[in-house]
Protein backbone atom coordinates (compact mmCIF):
# COMPACT_ATOMS: atom_id res chain seq x y z
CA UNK A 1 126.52 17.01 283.30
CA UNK A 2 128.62 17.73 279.87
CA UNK A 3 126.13 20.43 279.04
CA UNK A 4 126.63 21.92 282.66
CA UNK A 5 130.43 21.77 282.14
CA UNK A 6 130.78 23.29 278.82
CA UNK A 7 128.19 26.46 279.66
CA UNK A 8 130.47 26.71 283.32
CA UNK A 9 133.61 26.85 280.66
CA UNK A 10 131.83 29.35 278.19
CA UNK A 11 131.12 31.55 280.43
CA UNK A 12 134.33 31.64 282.38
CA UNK A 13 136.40 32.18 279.23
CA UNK A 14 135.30 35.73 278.42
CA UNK A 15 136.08 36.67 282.29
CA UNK A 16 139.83 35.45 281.48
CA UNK A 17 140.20 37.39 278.39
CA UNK A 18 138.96 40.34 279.93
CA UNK A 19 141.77 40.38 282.09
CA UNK A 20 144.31 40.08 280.01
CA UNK A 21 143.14 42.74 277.43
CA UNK A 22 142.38 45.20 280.49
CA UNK A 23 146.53 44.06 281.41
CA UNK A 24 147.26 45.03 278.16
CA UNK A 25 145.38 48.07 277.69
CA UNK A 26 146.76 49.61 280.94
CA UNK A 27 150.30 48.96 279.60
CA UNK A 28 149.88 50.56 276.18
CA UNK A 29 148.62 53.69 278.34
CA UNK A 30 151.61 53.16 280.05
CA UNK A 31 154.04 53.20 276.95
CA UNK A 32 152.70 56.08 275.86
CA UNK A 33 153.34 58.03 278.80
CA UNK A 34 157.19 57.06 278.69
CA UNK A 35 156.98 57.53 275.09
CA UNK A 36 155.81 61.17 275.38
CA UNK A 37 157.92 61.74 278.58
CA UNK A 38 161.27 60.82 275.59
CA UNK A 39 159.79 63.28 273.01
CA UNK A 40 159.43 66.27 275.92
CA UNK A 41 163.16 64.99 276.90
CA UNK A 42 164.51 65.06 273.29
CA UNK A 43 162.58 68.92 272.17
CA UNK A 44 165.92 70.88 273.39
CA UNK A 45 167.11 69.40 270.82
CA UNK A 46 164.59 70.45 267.72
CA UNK A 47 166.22 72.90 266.10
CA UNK A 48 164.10 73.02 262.70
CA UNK A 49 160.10 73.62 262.39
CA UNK A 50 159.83 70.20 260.59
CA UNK A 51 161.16 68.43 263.74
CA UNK A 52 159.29 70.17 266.11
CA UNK A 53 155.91 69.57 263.37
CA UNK A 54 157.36 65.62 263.55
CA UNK A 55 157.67 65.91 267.31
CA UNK A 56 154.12 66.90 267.79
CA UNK A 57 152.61 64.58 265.31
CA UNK A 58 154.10 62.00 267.84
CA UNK A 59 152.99 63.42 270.97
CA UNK A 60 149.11 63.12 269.16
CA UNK A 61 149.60 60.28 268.00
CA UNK A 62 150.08 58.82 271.79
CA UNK A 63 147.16 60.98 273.29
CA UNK A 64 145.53 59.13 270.50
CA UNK A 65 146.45 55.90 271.65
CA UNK A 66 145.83 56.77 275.20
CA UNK A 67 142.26 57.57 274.31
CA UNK A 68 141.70 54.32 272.41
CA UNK A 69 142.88 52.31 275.04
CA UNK A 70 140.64 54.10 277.63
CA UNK A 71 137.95 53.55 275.68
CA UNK A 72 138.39 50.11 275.24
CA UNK A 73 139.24 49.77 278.60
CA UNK A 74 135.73 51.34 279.21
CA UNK A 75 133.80 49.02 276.70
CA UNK A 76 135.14 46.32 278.17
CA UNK A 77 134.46 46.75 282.11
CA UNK A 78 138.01 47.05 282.75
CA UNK A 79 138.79 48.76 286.53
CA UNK A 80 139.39 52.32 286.12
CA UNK A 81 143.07 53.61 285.98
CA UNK A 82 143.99 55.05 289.79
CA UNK A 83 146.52 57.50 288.61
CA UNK A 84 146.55 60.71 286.40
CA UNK A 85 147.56 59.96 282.55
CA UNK A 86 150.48 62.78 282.05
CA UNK A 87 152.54 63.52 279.68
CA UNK A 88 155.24 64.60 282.47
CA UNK A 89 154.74 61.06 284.56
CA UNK A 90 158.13 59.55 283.62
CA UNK A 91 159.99 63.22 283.23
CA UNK A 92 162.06 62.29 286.18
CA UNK A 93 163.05 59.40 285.25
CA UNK A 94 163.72 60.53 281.49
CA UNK A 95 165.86 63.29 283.44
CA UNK A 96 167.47 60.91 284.97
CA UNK A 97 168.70 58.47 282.16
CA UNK A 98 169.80 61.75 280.36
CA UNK A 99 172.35 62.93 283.69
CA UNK A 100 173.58 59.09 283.83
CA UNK A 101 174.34 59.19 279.63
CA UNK A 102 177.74 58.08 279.17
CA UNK A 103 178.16 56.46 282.79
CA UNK A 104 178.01 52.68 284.17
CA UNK A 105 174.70 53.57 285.10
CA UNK A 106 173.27 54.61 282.23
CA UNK A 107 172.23 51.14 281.26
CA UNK A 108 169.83 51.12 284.15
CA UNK A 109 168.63 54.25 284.60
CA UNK A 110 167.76 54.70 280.69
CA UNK A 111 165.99 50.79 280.89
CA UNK A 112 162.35 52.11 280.46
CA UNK A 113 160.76 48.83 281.63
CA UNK A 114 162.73 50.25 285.61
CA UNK A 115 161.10 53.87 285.18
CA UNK A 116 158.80 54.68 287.47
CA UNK A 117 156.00 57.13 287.26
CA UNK A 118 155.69 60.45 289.59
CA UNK A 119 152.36 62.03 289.44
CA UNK A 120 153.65 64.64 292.07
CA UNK A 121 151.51 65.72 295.17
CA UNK A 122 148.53 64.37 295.54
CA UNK A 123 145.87 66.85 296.08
C-alpha cells in the first residue's frame, strides 16, 4: 500500500510543476509584450543613434525571451498561447498611461499589472 502511495505521489508531482512553470512561462511572454509596448512608447523620444542602437538591443532582447519561453512552453506540454504575441498588444494602454501623465489617474492607468492587451480584429 506505501509503495502504491508513493508511485501515485511521484507521478502526480511533475503534473503540478508543469502547471506552474507553463503559469510562469505565459507571464514572462506577457512582460515582454508590455515591456516592448514601453520601448515603442518611449522611441519619440530617442534623439541620438546610441539610444535608438540601446532601444533595439532591448526590443531583441524580449523577442528573445519570448522565444525561450515558447519553447519551453513547447518542451514542456504546456497549452498553446490563444492570442497573437505583438509587440503593439499593450500600445493602447501604454497610450493611455502617457495622456493620463501628470493626472490623478495616472497611477492607474500607468499600473502595468491593470493593462490589458488588444490584439485588434480578429480575422
Amino acid at each position: 500500500m506505501k509503495k502504491l502511495l508513493l508511485i501515485t505521489l511521484i507521478l502526480w508531482a511533475p503534473a503540478h510543476a508543469q502547471t506552474a512553470l507553463c503559469e510562469q512561462l505565459a507571464a514572462q511572454i506577457e512582460r515582454a509584450q508590455i515591456s516592448m509596448a514601453q520601448e515603442f512608447i518611449d522611441a519619440n523620444n530617442e534623439n541620438s543613434a546610441s539610444r535608438f542602437a540601446s532601444k533595439e538591443m532591448r526590443e531583441t532582447n524580449s523577442w528573445a525571451s519570448i522565444s525561450t519561453s515558447l519553447t519551453l512552453m513547447q518542451s514542456n506540454r504546456c497549452t498553446p498561447i490563444a492570442h497573437p504575441i505583438s509587440a503593439t498588444a499593450y500600445i493602447k494602454a501604454g497610450l493611455a498611461c502617457v495622456k493620463t501623465a501628470g493626472t490623478a489617474q495616472a497611477k492607474s492607468s500607468c499600473d502595468t499589472a491593470r493593462w490589458t492587451p488588444d490584439y485588434g480584429p480578429v480575422q
